[in-house]
C-alpha atoms as a PDB file:
ATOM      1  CA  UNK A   1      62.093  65.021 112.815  1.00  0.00           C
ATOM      2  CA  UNK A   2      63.210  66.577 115.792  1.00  0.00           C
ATOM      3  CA  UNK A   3      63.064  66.477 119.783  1.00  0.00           C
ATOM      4  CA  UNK A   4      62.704  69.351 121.974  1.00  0.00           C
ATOM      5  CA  UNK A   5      62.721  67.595 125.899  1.00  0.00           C
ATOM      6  CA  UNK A   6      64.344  68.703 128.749  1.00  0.00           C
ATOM      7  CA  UNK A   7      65.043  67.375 132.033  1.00  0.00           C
ATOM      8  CA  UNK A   8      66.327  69.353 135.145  1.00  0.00           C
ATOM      9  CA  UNK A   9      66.948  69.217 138.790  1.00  0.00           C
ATOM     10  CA  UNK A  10      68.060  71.898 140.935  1.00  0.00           C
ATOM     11  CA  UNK A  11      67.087  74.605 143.548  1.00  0.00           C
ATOM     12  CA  UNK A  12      64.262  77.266 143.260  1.00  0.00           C
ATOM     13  CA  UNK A  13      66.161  80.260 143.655  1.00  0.00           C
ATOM     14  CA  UNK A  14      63.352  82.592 144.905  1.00  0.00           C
ATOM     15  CA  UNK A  15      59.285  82.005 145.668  1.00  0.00           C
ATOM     16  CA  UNK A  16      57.384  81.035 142.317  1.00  0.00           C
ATOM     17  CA  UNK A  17      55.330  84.258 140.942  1.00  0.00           C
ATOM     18  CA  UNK A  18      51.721  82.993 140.006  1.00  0.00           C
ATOM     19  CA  UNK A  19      50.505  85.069 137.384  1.00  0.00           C
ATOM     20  CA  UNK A  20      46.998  85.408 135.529  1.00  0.00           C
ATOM     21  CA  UNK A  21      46.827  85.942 131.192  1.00  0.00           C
ATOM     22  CA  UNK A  22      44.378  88.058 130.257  1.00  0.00           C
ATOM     23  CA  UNK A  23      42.124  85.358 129.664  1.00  0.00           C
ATOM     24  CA  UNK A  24      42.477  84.156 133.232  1.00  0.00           C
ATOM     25  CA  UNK A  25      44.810  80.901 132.481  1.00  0.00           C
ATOM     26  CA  UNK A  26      47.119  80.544 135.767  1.00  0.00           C
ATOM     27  CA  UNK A  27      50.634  80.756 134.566  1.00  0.00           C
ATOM     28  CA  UNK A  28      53.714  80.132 137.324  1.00  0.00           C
ATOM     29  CA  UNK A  29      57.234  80.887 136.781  1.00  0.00           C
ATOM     30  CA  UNK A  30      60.323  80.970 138.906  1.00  0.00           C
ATOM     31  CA  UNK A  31      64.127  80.562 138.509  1.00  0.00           C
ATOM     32  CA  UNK A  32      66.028  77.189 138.711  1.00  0.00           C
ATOM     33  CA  UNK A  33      69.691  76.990 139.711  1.00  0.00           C
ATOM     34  CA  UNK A  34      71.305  73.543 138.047  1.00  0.00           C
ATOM     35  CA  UNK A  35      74.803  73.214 139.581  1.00  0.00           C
ATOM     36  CA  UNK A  36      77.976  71.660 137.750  1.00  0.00           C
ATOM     37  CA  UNK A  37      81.111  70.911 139.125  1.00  0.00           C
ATOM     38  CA  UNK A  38      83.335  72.486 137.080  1.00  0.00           C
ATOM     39  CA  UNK A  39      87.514  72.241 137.494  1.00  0.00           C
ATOM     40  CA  UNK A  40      89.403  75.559 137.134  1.00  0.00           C
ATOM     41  CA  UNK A  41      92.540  76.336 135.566  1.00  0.00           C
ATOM     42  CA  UNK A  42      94.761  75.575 139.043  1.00  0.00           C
ATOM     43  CA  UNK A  43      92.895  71.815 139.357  1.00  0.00           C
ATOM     44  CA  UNK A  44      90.524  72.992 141.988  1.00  0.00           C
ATOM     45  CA  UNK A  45      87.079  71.942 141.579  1.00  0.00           C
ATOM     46  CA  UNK A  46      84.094  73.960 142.277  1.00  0.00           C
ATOM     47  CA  UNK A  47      80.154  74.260 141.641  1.00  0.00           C
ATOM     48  CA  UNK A  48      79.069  76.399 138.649  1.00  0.00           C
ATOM     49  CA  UNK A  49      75.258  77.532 138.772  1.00  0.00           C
ATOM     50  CA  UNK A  50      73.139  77.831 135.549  1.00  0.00           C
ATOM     51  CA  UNK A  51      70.399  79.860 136.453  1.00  0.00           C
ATOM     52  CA  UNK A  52      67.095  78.648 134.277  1.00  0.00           C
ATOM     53  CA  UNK A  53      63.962  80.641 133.779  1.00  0.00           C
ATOM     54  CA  UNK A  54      60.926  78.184 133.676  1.00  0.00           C
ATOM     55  CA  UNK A  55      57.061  78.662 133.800  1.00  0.00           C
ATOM     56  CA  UNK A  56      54.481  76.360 133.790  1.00  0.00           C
ATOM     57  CA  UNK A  57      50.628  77.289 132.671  1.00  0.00           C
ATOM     58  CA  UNK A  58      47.563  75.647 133.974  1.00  0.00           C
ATOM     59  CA  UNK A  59      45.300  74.192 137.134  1.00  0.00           C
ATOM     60  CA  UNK A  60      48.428  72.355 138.093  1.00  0.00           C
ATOM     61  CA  UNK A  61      50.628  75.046 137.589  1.00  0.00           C
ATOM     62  CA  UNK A  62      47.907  76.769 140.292  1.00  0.00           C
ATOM     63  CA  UNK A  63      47.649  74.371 142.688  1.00  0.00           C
ATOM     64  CA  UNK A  64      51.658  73.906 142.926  1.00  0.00           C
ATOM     65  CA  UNK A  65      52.913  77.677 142.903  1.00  0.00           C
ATOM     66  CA  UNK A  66      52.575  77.673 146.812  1.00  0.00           C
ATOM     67  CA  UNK A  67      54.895  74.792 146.814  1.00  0.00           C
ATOM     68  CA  UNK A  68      57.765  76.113 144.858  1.00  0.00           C
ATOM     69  CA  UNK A  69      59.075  78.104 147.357  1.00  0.00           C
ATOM     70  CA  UNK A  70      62.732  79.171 147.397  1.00  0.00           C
ATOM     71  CA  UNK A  71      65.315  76.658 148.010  1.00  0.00           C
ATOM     72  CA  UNK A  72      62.970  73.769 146.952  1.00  0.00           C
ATOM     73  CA  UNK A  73      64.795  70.763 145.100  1.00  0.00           C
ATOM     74  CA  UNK A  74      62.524  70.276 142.054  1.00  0.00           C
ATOM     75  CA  UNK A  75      63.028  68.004 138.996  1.00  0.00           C
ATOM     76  CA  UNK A  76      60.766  68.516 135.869  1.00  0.00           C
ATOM     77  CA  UNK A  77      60.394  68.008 132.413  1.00  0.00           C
ATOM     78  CA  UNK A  78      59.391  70.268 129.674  1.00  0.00           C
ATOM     79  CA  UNK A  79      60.247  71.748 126.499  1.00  0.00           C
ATOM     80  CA  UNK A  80      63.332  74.910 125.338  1.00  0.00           C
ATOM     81  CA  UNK A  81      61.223  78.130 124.284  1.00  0.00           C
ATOM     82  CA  UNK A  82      62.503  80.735 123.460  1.00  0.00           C
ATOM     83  CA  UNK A  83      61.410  84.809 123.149  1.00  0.00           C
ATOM     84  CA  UNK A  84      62.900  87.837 121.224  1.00  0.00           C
ATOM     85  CA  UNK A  85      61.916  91.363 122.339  1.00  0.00           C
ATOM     86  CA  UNK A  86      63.810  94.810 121.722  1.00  0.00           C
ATOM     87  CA  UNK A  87      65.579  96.919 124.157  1.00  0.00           C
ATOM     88  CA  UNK A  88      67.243 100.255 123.574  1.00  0.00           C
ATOM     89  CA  UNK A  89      67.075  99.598 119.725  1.00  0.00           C
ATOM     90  CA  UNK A  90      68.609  96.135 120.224  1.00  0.00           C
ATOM     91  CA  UNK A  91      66.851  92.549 119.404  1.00  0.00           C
ATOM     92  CA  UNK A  92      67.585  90.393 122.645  1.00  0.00           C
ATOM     93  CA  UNK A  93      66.824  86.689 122.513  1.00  0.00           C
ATOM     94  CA  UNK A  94      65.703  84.453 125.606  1.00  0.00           C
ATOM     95  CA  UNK A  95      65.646  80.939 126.762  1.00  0.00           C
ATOM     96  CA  UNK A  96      62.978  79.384 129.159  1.00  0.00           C
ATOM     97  CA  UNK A  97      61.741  76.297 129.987  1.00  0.00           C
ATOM     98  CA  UNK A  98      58.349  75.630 129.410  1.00  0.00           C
ATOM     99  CA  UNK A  99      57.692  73.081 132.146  1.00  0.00           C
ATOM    100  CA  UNK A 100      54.927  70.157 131.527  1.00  0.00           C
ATOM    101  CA  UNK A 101      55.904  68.147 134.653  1.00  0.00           C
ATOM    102  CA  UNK A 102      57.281  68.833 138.408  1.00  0.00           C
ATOM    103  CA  UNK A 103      58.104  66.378 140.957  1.00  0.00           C
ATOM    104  CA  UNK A 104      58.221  68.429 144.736  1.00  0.00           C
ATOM    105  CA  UNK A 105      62.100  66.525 145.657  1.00  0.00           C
ATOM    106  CA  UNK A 106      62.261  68.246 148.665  1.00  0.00           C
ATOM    107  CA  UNK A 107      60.975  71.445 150.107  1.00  0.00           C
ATOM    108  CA  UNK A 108      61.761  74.185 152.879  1.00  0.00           C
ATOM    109  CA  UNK A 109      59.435  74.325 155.799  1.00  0.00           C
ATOM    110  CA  UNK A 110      57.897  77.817 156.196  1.00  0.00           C
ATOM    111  CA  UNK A 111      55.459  78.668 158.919  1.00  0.00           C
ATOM    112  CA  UNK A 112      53.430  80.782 156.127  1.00  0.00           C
ATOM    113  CA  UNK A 113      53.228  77.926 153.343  1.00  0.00           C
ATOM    114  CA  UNK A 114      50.782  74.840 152.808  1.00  0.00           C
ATOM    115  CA  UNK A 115      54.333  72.460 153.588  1.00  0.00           C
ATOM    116  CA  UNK A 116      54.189  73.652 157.153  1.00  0.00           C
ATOM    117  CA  UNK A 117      50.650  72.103 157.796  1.00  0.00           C
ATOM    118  CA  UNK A 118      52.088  68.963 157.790  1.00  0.00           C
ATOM    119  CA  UNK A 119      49.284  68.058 155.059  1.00  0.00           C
ATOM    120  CA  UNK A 120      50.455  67.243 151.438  1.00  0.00           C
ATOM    121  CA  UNK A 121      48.228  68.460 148.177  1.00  0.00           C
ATOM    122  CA  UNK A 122      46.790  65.276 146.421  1.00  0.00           C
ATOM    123  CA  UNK A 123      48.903  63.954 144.014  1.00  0.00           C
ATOM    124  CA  UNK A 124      51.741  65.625 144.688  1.00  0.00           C
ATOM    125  CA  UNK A 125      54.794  63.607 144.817  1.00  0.00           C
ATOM    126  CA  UNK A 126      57.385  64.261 147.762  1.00  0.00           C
ATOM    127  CA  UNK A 127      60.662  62.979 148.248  1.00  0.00           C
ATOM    128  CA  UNK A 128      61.801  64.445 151.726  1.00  0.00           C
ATOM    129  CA  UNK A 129      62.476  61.840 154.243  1.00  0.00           C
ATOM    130  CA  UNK A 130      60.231  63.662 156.875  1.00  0.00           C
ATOM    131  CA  UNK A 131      57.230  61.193 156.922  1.00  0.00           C
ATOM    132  CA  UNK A 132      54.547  63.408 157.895  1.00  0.00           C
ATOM    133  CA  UNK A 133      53.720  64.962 154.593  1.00  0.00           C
ATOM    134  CA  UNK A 134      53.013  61.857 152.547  1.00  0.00           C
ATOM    135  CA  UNK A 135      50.904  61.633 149.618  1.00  0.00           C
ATOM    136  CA  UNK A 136      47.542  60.006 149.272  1.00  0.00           C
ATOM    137  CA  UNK A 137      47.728  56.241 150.081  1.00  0.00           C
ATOM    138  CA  UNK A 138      47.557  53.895 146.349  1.00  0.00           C
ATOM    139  CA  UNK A 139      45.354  51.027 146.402  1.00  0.00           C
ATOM    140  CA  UNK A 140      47.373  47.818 146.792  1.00  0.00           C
ATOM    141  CA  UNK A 141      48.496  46.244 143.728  1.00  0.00           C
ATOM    142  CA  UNK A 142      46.619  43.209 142.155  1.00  0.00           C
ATOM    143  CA  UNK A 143      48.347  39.746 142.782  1.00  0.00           C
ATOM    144  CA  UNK A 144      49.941  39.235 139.725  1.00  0.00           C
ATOM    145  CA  UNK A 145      50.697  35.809 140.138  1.00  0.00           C
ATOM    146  CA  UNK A 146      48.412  32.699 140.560  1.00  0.00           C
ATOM    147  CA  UNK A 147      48.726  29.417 141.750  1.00  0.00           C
ATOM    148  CA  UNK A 148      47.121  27.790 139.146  1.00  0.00           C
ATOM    149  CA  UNK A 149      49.739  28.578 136.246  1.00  0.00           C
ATOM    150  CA  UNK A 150      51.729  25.038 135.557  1.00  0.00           C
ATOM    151  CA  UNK A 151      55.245  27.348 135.148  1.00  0.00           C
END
């Protein structure tokens, strides 16, 4: 048996590209810079960036490419893919995350993205600290408890 799961949190480094297959299935992708402190040889420490390619295929992947704009703090979970192609007569191997989940953790206001009209997309999950975009209200919870237990 094995597992193939990944979970990341980091930076968009530039605006997601939406793409179409030939078939016409949505597919996103974009760059994701995961820092690390790191200590150097003379005790300093210091941030080391990973860059990670990711994409992410589908409606959803649609719907949130206007949202992963760069500098956006993301986290997601998905699954290690990776690709071999040939370049000037050599085989090169590459990593990407295939992404099945994103949660928006914070975004950058621009006056040409759907952020800026202070209006979130339904369902999508925001972490900012600036109340106005908030996410569709939930329906309160049930009252769990009742008064007629005997514990």
């Amino acid at each position: 048996m094995s597992l193939n799961k990944i979970t990341l949190s980091g930076n968009l480094g530039a605006d997601a590209e939406l793409r179409y297959t030939k078939g016409g299935a949505p597919v996103v992708s974009f760059s994701l810079a995961v820092n690390e402190r790191v200590q150097n040889g003379d005790g300093e420490w210091g941030d080391y960036t990973n860059w990670v390619d990711c994409c992410m295929f589908g409606k959803r992947a649609e719907s949130l490419a206007p949202w992963l704009q760069k500098g956006a703090k993301i986290s997601l979970l998905g699954h290690i893919r990776t690709h071999s192609y040939e370049r000037d007569g050599q085989r090169i191997k590459r990593w990407e995350v295939r992404v099945d989940d994103v949660e928006l953790m914070q975004y950058k206001r621009d006056a040409q993205s759907p952020a800026s009209a202070n209006a979130a997309a339904p369902g999508l999950a925001m972490a900012t600290g600036d109340p106005s975009p908030v996410a569709p209200a939930q329906p309160a919870a049930p009252d769990l408890y009742d008064d007629d237990v005997p514990f």
